[in-house]
PDB file of N, CA and C in Angstrom:
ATOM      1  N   UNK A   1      -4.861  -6.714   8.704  1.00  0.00           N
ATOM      2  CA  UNK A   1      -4.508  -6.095   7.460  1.00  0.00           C
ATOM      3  C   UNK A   1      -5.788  -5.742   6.723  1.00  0.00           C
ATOM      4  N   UNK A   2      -5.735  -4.621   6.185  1.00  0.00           N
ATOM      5  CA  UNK A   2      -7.020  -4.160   5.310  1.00  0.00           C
ATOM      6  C   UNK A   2      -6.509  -4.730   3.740  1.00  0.00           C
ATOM      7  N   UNK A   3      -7.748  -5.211   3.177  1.00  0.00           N
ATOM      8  CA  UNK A   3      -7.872  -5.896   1.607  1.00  0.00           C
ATOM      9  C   UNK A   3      -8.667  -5.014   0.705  1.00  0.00           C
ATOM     10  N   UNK A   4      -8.049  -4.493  -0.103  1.00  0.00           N
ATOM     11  CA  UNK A   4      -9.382  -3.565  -0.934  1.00  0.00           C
ATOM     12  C   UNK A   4      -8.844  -3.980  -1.861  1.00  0.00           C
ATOM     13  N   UNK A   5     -10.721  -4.043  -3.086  1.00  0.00           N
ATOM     14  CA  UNK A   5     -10.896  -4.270  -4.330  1.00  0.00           C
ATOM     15  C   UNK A   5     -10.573  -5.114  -4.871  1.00  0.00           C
ATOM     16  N   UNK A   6     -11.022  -6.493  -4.299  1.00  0.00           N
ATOM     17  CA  UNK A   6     -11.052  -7.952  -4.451  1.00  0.00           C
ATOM     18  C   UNK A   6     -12.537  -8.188  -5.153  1.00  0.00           C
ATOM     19  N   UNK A   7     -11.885  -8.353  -6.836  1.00  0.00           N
ATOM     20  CA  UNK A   7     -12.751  -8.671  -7.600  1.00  0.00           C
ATOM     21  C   UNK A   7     -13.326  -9.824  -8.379  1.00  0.00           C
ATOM     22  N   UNK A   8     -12.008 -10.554  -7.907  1.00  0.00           N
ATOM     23  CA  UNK A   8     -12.189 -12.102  -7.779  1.00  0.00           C
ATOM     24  C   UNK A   8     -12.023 -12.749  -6.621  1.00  0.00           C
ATOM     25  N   UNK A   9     -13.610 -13.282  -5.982  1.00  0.00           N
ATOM     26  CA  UNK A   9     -13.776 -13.651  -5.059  1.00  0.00           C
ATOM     27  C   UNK A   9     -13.409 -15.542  -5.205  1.00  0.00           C
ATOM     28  N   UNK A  10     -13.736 -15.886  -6.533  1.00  0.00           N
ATOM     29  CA  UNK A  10     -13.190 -17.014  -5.919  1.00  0.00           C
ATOM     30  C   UNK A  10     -12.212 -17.793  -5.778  1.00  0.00           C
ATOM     31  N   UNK A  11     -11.238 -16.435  -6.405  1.00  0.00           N
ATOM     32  CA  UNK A  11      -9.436 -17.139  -6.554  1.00  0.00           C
ATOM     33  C   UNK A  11      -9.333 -16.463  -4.800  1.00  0.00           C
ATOM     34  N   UNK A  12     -10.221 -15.594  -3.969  1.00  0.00           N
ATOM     35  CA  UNK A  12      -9.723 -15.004  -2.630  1.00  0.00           C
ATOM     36  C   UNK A  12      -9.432 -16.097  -2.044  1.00  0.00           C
ATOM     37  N   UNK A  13     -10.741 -16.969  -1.826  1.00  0.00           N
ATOM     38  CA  UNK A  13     -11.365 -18.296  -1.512  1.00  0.00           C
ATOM     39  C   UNK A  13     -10.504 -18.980  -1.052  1.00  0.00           C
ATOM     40  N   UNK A  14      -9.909 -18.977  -2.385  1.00  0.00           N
ATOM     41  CA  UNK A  14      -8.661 -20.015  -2.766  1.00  0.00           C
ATOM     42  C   UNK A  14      -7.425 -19.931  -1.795  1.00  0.00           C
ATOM     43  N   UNK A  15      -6.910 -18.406  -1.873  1.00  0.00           N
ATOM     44  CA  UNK A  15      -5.885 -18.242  -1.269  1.00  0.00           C
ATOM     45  C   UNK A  15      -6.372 -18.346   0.518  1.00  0.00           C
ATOM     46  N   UNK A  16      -7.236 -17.781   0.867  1.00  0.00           N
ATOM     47  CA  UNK A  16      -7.549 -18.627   2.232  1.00  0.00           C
ATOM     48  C   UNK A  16      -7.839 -19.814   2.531  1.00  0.00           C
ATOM     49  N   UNK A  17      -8.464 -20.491   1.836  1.00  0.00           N
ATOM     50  CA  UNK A  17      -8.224 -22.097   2.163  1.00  0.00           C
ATOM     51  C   UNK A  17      -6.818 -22.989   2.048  1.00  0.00           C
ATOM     52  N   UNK A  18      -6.021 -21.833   1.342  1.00  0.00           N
ATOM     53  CA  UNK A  18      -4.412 -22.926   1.375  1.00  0.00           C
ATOM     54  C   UNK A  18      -3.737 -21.708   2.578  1.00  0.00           C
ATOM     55  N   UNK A  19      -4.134 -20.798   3.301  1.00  0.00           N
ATOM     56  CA  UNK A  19      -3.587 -21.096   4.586  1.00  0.00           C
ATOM     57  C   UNK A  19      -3.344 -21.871   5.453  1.00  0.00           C
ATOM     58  N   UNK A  20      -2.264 -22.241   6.368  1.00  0.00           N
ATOM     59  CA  UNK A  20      -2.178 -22.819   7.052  1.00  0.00           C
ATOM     60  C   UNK A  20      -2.425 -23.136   8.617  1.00  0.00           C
ATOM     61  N   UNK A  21      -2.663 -21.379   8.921  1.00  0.00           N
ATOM     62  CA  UNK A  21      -3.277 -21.607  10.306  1.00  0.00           C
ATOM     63  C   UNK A  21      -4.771 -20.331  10.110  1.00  0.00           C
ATOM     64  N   UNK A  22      -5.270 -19.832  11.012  1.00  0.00           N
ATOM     65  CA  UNK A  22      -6.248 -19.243  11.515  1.00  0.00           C
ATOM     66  C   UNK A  22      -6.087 -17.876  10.764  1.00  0.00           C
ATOM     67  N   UNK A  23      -7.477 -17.527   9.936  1.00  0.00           N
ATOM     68  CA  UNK A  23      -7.711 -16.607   9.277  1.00  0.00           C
ATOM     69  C   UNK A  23      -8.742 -15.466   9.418  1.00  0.00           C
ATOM     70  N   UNK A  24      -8.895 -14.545  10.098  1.00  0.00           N
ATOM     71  CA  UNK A  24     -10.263 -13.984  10.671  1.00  0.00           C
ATOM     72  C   UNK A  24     -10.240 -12.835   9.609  1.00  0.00           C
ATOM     73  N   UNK A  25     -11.695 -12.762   9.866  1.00  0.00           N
ATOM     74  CA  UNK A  25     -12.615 -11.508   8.706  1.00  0.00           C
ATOM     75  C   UNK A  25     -13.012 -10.577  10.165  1.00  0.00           C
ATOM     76  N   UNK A  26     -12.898  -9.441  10.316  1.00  0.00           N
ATOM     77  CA  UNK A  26     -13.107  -8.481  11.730  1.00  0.00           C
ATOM     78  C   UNK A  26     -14.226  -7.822  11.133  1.00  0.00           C
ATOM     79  N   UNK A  27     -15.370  -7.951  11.753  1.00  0.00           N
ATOM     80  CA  UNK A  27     -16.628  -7.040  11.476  1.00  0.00           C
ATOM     81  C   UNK A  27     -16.505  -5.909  11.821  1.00  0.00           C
ATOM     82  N   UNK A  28     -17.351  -5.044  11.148  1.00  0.00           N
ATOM     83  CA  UNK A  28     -17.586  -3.428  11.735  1.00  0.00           C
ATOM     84  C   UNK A  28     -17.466  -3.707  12.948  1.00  0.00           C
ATOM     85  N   UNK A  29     -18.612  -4.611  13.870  1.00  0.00           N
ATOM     86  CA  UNK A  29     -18.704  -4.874  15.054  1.00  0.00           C
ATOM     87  C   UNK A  29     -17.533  -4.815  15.897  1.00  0.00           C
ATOM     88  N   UNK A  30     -16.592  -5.522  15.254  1.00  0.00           N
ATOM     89  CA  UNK A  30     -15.171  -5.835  15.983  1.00  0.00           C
ATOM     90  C   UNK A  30     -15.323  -6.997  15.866  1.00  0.00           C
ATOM     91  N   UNK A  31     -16.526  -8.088  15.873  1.00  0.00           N
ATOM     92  CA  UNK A  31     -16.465  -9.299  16.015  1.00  0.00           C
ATOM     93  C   UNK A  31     -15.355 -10.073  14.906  1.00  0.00           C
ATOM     94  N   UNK A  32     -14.734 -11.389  15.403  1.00  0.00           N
ATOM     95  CA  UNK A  32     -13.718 -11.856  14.275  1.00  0.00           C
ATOM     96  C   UNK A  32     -14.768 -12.918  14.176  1.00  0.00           C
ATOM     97  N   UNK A  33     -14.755 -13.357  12.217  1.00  0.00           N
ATOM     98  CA  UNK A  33     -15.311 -14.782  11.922  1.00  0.00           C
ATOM     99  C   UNK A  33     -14.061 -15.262  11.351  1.00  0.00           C
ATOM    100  N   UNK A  34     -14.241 -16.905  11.650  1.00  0.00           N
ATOM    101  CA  UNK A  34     -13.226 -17.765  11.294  1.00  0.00           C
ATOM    102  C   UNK A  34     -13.387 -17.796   9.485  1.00  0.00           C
ATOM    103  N   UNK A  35     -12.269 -17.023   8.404  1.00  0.00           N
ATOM    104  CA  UNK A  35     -12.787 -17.314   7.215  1.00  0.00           C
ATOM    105  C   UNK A  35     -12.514 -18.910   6.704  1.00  0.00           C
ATOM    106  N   UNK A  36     -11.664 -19.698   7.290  1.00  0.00           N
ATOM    107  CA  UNK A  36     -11.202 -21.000   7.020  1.00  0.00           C
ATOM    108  C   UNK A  36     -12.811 -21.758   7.209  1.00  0.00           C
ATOM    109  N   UNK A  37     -13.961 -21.113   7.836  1.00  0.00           N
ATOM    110  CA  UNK A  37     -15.135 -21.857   7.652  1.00  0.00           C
ATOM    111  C   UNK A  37     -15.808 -21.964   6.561  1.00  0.00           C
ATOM    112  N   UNK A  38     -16.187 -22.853   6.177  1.00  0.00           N
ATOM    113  CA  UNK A  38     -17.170 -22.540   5.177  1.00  0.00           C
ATOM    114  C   UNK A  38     -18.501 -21.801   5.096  1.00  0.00           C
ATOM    115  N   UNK A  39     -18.837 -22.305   6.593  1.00  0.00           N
ATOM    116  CA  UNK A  39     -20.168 -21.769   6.376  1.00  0.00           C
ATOM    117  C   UNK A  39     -20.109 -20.058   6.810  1.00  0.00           C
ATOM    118  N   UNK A  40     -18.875 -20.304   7.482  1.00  0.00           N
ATOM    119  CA  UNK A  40     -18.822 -18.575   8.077  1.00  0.00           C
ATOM    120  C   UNK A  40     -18.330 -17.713   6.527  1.00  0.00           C
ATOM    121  N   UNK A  41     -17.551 -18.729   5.470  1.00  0.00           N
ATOM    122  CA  UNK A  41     -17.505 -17.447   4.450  1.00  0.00           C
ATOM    123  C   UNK A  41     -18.852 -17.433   3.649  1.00  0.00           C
ATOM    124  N   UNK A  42     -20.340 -18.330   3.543  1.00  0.00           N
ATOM    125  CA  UNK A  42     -21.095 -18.215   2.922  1.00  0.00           C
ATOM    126  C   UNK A  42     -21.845 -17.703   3.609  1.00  0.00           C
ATOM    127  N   UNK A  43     -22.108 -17.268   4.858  1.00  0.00           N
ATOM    128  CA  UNK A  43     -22.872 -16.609   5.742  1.00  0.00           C
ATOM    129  C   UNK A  43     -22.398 -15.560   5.932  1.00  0.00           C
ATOM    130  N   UNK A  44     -21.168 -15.073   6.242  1.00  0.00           N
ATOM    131  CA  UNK A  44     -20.988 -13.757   6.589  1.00  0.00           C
ATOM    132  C   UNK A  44     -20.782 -12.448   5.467  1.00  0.00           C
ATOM    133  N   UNK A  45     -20.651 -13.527   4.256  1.00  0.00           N
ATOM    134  CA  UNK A  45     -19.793 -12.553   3.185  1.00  0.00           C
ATOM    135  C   UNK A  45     -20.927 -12.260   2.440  1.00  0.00           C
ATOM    136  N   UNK A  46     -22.252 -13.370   2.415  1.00  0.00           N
ATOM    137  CA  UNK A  46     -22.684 -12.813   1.510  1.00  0.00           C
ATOM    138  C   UNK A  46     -23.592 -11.629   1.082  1.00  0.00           C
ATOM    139  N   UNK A  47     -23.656 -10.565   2.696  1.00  0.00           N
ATOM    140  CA  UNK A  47     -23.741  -9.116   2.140  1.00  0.00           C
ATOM    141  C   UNK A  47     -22.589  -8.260   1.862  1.00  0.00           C
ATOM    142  N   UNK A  48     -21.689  -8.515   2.057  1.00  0.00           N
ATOM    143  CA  UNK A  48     -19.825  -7.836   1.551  1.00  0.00           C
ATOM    144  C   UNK A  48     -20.100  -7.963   0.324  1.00  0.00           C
ATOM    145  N   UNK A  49     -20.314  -9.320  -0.614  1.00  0.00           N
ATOM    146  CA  UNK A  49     -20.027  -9.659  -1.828  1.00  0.00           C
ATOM    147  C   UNK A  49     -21.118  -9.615  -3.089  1.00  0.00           C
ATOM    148  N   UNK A  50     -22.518  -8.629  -2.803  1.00  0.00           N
ATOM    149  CA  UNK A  50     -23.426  -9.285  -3.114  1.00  0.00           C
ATOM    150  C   UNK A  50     -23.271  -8.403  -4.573  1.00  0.00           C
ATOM    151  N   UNK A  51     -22.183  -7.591  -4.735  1.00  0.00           N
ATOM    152  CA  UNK A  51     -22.666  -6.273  -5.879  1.00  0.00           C
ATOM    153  C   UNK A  51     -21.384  -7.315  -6.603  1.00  0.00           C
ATOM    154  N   UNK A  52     -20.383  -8.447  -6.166  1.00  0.00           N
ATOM    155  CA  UNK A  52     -19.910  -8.546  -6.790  1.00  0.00           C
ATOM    156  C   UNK A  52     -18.112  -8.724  -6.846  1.00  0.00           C
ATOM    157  N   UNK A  53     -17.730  -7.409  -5.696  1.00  0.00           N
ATOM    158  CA  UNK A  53     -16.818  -7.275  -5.522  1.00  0.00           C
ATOM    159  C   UNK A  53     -16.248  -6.492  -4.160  1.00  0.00           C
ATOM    160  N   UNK A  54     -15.523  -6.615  -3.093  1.00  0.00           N
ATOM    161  CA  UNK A  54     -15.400  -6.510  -2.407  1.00  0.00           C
ATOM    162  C   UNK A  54     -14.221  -4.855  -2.254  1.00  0.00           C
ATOM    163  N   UNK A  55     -14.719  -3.325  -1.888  1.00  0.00           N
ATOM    164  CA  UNK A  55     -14.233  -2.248  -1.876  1.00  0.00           C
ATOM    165  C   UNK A  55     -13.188  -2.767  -0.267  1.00  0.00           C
ATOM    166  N   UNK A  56     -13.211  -2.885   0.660  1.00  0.00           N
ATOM    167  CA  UNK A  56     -12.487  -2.907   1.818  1.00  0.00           C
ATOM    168  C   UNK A  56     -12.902  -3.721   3.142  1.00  0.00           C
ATOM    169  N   UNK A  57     -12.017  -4.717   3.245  1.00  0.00           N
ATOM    170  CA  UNK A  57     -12.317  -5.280   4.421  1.00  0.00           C
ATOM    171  C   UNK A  57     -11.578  -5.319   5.184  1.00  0.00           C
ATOM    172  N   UNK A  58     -11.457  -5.998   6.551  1.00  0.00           N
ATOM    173  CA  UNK A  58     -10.314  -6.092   7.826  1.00  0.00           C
ATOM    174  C   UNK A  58     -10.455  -7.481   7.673  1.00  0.00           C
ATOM    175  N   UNK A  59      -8.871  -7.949   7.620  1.00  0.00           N
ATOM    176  CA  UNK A  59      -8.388  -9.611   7.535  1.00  0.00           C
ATOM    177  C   UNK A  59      -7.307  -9.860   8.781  1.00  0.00           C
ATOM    178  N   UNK A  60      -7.192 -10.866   9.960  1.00  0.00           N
ATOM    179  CA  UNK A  60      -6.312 -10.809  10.268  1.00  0.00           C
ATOM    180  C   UNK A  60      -5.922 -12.486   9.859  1.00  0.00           C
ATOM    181  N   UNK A  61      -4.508 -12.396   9.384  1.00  0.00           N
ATOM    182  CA  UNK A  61      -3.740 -13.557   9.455  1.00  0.00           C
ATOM    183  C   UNK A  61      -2.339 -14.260  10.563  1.00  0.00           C
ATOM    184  N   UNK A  62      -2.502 -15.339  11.208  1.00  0.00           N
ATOM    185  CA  UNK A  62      -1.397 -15.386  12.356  1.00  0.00           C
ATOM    186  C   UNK A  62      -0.118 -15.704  11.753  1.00  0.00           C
ATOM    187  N   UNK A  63      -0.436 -16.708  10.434  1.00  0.00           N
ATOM    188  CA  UNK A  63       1.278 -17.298  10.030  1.00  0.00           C
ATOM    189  C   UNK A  63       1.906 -16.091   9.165  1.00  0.00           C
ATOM    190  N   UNK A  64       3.001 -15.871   8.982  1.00  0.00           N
ATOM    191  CA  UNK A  64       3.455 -14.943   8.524  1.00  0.00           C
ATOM    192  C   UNK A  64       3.437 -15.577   7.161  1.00  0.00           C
ATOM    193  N   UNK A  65       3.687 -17.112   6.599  1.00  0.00           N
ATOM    194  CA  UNK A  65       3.309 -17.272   5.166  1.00  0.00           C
ATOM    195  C   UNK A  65       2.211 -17.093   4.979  1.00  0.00           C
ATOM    196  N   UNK A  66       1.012 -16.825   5.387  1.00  0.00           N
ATOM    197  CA  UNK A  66      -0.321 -16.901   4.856  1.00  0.00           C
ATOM    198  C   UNK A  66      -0.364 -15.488   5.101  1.00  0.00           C
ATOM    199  N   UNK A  67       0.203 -14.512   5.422  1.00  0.00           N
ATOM    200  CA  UNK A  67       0.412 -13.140   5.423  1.00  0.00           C
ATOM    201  C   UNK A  67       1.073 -13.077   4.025  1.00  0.00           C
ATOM    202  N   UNK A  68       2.202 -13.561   3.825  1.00  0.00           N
ATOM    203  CA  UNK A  68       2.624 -13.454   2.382  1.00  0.00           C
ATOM    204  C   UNK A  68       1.912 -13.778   1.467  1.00  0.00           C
ATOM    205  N   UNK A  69       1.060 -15.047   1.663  1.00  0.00           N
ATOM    206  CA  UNK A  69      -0.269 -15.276   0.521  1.00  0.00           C
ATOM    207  C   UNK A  69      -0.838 -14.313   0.213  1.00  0.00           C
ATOM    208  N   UNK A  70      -1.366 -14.013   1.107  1.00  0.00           N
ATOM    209  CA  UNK A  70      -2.307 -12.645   1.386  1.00  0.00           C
ATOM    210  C   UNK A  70      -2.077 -11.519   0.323  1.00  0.00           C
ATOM    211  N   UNK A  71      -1.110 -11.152   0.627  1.00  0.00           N
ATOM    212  CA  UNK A  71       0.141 -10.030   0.183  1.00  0.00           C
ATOM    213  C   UNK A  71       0.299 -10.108  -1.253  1.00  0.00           C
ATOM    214  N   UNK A  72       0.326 -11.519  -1.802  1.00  0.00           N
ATOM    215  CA  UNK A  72       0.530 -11.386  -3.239  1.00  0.00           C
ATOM    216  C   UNK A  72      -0.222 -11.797  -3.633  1.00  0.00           C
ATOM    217  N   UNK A  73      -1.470 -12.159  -3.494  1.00  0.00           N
ATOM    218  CA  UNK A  73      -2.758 -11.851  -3.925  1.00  0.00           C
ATOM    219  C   UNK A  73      -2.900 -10.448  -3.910  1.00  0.00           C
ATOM    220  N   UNK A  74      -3.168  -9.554  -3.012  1.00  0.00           N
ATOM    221  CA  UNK A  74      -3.435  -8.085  -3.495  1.00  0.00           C
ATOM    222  C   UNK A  74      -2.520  -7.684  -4.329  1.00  0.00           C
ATOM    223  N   UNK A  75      -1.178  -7.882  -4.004  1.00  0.00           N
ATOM    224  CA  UNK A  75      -0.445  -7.229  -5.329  1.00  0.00           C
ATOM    225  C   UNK A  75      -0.543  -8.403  -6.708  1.00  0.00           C
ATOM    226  N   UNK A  76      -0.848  -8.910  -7.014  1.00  0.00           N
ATOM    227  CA  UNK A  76      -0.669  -9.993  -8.136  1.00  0.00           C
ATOM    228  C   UNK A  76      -2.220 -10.119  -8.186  1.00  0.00           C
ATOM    229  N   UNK A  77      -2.917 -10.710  -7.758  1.00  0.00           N
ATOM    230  CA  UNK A  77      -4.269 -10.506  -8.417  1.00  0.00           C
ATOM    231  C   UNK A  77      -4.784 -12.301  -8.325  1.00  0.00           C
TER     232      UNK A  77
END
């Protein structure tokens, strides 16, 4: 799923750490990072995030509730 204009990064945070299963961030590369890591969201994000706010990324989620998390975070904020 694509995420655009996530301007609060650390309520995002939030909603990926109360997933329940496996959360990947898909690089330009194609490569997937695990976002449930810590160190992979302070390492990978922090050229995505550095102006502040995040214009578009690729997220994949496996549980279909943490798809709904997902979901109403972009629409709800």
């Amino acid at each position: 799923m694509k995420v655009q204009n996530i301007t609060n990064i650390e309520k995002f945070f939030k909603v990926i750490d109360s997933c329940e299963g496996k959360v990947e961030l898909v690089t330009g590369e194609g490569d997937r990072l695990n976002l449930k890591s810590k160190l992979s969201q302070y390492v990978s994000m922090a050229n995505i995030f550095s102006d502040g706010a995040i214009d578009e990324l690729e997220i994949i989620a496996y549980e279909p509730a943490d798809i709904e998390k997902l979901v109403s975070f972009m629409i709800n904020g």
